[in-house]
N, C-alpha and C. Protein backbone atom coordinates (compact mmCIF):
# COMPACT_ATOMS: atom_id res chain seq x y z
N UNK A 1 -13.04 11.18 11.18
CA UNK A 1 -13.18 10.34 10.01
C UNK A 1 -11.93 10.48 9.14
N UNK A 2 -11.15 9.61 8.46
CA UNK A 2 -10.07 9.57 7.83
C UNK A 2 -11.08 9.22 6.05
N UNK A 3 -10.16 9.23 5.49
CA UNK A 3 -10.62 9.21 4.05
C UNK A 3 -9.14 9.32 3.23
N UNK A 4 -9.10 7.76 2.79
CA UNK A 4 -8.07 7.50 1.37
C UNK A 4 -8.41 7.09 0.50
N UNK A 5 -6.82 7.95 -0.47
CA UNK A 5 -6.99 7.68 -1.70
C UNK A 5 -5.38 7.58 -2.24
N UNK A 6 -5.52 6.82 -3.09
CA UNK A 6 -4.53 5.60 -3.44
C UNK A 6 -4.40 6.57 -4.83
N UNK A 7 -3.12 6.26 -5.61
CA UNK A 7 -2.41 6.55 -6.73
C UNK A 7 -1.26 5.95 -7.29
N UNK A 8 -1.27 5.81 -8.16
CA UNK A 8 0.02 5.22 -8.80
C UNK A 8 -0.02 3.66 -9.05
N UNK A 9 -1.00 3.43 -9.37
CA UNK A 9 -1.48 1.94 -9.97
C UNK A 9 -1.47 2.34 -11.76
N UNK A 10 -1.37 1.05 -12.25
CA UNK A 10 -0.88 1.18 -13.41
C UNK A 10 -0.68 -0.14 -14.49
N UNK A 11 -0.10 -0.60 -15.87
CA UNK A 11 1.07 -1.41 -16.23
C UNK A 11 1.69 -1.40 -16.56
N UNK A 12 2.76 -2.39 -16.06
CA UNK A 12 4.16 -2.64 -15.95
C UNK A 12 4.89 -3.65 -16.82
N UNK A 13 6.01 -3.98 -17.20
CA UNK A 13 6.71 -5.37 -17.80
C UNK A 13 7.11 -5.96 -16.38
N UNK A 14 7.50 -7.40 -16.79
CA UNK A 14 7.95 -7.88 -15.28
C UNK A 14 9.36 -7.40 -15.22
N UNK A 15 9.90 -6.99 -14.32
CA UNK A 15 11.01 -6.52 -14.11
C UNK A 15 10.98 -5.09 -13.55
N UNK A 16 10.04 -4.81 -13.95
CA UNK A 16 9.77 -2.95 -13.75
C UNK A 16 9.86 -2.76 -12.51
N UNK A 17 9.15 -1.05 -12.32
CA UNK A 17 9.19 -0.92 -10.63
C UNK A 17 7.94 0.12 -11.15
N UNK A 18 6.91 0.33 -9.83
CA UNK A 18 6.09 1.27 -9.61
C UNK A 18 5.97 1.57 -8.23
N UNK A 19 5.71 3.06 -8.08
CA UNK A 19 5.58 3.40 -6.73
C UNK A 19 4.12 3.94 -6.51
N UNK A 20 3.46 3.46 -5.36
CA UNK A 20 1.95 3.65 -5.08
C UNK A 20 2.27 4.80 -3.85
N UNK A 21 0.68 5.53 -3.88
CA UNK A 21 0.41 6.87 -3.13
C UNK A 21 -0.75 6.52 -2.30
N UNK A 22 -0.59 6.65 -1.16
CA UNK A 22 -2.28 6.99 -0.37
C UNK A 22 -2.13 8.36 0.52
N UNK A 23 -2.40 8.83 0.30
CA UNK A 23 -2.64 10.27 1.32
C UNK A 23 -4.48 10.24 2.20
N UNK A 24 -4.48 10.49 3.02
CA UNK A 24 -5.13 10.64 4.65
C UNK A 24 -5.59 11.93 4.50
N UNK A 25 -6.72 11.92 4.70
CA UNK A 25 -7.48 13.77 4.84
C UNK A 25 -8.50 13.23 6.15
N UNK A 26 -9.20 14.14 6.78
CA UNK A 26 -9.64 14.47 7.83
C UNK A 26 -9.30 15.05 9.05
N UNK A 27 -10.16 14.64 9.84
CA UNK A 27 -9.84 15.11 11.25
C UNK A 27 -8.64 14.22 12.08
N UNK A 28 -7.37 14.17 11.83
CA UNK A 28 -6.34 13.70 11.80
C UNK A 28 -5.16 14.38 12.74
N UNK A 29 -4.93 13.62 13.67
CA UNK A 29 -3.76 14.10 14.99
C UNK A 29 -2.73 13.07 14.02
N UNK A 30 -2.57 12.04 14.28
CA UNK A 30 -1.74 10.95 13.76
C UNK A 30 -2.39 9.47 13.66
N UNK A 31 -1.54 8.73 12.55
CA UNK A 31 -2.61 7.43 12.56
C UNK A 31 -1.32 6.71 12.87
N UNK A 32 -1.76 5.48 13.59
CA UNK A 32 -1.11 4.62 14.20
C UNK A 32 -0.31 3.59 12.69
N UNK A 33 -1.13 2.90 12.25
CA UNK A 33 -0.35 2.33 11.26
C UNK A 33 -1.14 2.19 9.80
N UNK A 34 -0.21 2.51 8.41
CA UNK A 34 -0.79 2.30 7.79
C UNK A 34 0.12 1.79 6.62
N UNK A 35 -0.95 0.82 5.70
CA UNK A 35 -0.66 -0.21 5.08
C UNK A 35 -0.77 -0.29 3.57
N UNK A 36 -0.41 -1.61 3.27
CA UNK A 36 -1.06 -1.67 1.87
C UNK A 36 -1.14 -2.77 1.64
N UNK A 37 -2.71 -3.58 1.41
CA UNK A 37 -3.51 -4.46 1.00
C UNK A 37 -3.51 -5.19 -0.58
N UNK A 38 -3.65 -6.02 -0.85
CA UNK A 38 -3.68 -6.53 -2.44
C UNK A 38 -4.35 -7.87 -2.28
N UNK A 39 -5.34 -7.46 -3.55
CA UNK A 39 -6.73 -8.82 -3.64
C UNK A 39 -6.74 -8.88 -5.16
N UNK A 40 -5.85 -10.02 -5.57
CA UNK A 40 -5.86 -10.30 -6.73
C UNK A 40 -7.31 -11.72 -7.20
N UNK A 41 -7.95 -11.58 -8.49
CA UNK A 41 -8.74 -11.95 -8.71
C UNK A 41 -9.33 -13.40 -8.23
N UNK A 42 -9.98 -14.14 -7.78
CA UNK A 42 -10.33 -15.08 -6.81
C UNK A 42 -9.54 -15.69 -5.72
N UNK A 43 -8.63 -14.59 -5.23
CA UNK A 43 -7.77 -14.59 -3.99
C UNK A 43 -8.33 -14.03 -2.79
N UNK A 44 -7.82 -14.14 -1.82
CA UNK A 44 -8.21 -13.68 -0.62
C UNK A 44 -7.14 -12.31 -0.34
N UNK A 45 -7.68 -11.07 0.39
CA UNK A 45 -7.19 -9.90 0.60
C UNK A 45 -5.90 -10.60 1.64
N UNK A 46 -4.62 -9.86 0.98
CA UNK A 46 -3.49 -10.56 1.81
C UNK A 46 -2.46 -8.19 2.29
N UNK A 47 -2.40 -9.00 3.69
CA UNK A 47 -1.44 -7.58 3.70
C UNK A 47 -0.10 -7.75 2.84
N UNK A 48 0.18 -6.79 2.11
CA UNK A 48 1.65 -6.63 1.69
C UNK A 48 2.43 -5.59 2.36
N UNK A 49 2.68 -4.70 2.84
CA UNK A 49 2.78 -4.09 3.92
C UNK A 49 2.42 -3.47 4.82
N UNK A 50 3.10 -2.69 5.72
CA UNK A 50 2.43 -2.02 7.31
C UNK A 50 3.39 -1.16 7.68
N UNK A 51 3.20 -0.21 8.43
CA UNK A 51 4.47 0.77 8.70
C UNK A 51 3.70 1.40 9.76
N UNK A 52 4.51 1.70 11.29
CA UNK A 52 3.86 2.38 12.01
C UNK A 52 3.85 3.81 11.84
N UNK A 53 3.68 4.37 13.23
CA UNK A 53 3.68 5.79 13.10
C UNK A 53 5.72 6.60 13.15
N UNK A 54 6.20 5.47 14.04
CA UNK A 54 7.54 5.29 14.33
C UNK A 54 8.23 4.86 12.78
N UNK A 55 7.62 4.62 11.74
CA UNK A 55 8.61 4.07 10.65
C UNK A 55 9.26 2.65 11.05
N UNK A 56 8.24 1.58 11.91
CA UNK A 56 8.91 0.17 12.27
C UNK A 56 8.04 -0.23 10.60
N UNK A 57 8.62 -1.07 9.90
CA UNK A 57 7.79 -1.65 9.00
C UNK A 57 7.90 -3.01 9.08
N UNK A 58 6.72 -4.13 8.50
CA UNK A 58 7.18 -5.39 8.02
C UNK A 58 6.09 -5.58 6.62
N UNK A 59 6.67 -6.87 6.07
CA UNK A 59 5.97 -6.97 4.67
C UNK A 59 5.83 -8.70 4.72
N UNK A 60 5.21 -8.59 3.83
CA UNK A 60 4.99 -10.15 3.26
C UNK A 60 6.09 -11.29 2.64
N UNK A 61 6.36 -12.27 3.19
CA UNK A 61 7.53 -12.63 2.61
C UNK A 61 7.55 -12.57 1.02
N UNK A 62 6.62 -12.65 0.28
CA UNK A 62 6.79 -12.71 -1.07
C UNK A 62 7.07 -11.59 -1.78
N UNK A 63 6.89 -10.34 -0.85
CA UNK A 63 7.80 -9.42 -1.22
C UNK A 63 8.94 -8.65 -0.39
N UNK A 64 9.21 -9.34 0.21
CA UNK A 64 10.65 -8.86 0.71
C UNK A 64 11.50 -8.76 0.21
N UNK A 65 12.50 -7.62 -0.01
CA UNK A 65 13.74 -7.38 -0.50
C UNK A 65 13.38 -6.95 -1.76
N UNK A 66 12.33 -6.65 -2.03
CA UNK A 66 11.34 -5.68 -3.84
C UNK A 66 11.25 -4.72 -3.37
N UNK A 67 9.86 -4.74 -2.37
CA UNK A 67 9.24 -3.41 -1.87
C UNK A 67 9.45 -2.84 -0.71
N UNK A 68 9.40 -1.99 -0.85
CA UNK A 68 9.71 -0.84 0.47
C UNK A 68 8.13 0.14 0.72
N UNK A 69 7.78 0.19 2.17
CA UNK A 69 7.00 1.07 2.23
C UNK A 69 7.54 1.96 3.30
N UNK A 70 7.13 2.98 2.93
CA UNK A 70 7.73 4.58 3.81
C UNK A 70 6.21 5.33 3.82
N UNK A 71 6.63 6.47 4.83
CA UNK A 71 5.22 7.30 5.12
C UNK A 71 5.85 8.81 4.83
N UNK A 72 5.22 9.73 5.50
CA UNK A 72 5.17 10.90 5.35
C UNK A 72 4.43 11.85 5.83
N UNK A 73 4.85 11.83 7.81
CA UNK A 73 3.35 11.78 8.49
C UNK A 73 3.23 13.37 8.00
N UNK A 74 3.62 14.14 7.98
CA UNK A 74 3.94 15.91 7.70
C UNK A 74 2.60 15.57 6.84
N UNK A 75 2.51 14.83 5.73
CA UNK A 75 1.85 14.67 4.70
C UNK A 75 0.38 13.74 4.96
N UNK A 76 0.67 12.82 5.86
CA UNK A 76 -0.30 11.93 5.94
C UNK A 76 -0.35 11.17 4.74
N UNK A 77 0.89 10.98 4.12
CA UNK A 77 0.52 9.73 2.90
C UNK A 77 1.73 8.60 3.39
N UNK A 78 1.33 7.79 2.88
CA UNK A 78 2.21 5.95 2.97
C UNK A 78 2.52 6.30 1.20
N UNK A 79 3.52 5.69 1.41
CA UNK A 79 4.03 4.90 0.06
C UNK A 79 4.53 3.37 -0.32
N UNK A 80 4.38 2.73 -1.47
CA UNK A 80 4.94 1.85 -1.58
C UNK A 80 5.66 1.64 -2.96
N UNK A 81 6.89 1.34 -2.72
CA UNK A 81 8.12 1.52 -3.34
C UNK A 81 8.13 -0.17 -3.98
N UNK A 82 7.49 -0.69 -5.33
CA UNK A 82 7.99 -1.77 -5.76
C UNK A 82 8.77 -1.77 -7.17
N UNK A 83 9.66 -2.62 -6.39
CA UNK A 83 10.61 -3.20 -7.35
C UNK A 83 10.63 -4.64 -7.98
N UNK A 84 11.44 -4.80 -9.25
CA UNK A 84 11.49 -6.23 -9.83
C UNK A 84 10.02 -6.79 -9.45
N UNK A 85 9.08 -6.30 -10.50
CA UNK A 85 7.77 -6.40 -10.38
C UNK A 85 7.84 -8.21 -11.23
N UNK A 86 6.53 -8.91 -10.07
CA UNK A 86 6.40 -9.98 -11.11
C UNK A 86 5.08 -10.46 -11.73
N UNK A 87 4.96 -10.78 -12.60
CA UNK A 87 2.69 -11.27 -13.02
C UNK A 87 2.34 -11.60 -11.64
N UNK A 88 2.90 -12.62 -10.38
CA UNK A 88 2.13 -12.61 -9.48
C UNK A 88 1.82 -11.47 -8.48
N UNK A 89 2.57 -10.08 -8.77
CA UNK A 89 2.29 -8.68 -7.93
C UNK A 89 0.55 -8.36 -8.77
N UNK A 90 -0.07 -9.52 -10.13
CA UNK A 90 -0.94 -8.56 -10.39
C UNK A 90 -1.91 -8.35 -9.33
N UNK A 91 -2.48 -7.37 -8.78
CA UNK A 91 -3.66 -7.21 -7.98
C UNK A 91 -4.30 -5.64 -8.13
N UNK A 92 -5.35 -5.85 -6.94
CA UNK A 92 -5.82 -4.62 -6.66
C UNK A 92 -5.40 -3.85 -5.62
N UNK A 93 -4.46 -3.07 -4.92
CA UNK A 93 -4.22 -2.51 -4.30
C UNK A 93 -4.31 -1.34 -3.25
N UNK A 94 -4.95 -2.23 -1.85
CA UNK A 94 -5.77 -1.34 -1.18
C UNK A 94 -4.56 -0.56 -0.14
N UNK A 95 -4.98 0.93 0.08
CA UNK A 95 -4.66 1.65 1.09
C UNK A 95 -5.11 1.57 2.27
N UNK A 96 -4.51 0.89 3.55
CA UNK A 96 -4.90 1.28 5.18
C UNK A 96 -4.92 1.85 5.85
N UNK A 97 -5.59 1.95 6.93
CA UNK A 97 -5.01 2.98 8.39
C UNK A 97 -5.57 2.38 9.13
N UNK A 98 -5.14 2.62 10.41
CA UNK A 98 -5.46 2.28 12.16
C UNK A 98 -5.80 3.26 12.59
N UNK A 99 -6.48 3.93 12.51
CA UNK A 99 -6.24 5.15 13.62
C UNK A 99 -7.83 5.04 14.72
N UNK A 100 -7.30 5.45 15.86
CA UNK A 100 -7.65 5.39 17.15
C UNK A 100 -9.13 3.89 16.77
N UNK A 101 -8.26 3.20 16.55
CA UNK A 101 -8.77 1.24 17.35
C UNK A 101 -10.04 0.82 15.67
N UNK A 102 -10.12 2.18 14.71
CA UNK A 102 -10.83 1.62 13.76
C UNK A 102 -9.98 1.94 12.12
N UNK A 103 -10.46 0.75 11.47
CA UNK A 103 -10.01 0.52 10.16
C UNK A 103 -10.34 1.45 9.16
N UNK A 104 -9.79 2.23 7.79
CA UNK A 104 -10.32 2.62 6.94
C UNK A 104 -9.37 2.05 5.76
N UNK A 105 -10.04 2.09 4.70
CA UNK A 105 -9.94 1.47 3.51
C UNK A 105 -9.79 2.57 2.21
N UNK A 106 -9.25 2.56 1.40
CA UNK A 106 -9.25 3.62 0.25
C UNK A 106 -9.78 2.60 -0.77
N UNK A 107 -10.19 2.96 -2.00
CA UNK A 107 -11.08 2.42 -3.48
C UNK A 107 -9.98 1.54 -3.60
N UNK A 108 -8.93 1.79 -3.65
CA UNK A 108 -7.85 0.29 -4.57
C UNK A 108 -7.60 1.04 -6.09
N UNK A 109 -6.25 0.78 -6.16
CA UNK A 109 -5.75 1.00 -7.32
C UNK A 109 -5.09 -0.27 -7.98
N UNK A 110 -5.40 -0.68 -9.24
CA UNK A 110 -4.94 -1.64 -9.82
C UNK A 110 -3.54 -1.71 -10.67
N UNK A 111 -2.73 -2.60 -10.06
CA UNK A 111 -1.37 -2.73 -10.50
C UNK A 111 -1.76 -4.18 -11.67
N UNK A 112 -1.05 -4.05 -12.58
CA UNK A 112 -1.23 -5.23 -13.72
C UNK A 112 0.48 -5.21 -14.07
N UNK A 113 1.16 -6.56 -13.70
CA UNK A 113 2.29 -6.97 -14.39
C UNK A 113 2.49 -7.84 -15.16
N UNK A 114 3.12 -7.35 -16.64
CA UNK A 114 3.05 -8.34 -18.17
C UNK A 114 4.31 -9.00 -18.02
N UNK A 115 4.12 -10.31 -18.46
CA UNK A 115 5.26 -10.64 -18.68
C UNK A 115 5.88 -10.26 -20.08
C-alpha cells in the first residue's frame, strides 16, 4: 500500500513561484511514475505533470517552460517546481503514483494565484 501526502500549496501573486511536496510511505521497492494532478473548480482533473522512475518527464502544454517536476527516489517524494505562476494555475493539486499496475492519490493541496 503506498500513501501520499502533498505540501506546499498555498497563495501566490501572479508572477510568483511555489514549489509542491508529495512524499510516498509504505511498503515501497520503487514506484514507476509519479505525478501531479490539478482540478480547478468546475473543471475536469487534468495531468500537469509525470516523471518516471528514470527521471524521463513530460507536462502539459500550458505549463511548459514554468514548471519543472523532479523526484527523489532515496526519498520517495516528487516535486513540482512552478514558476511565473498565473490565476489560471488556480487549482487543487493532486499527488500520483503507479506503482505495480495500481493508482494512488494523495488529499490535494490547494494552490490559489492573485492577480
Amino acid at each position: 500500500q503506498v500513501q501520499l501526502v502533498e505540501s506546499g500549496g498555498g497563495l501566490v501573486q501572479a508572477g510568483g513561484s511555489l514549489r509542491l511536496s508529495c512524499t510516498a510511505s509504505g511498503s515501497i521497492f520503487s514506484i514507476n511514475f509519479m505525478g501531479w494532478y490539478r482540478q480547478a473548480p468546475g473543471k475536469q482533473r487534468e495531468l500537469v505533470a509525470i516523471v518516471s522512475s528514470g527521471g524521463i518527464a513530460d507536462y502539459v502544454d500550458s505549463v511548459k517552460g514554468r514548471f519543472t517536476i523532479s523526484r527523489d527516489n532515496a526519498k520517495n517524494t516528487v516535486y513540482l517546481q512552478m514558476n511565473s505562476l498565473k490565476p489560471e494555475d488556480t487549482a487543487v493539486y493532486y499527488c500520483n503514483a503507479l506503482y505495480l499496475g495500481m493508482d494512488y492519490w494523495g488529499k490535494g493541496t490547494l494552490v490559489t494565484v492573485s492577480t
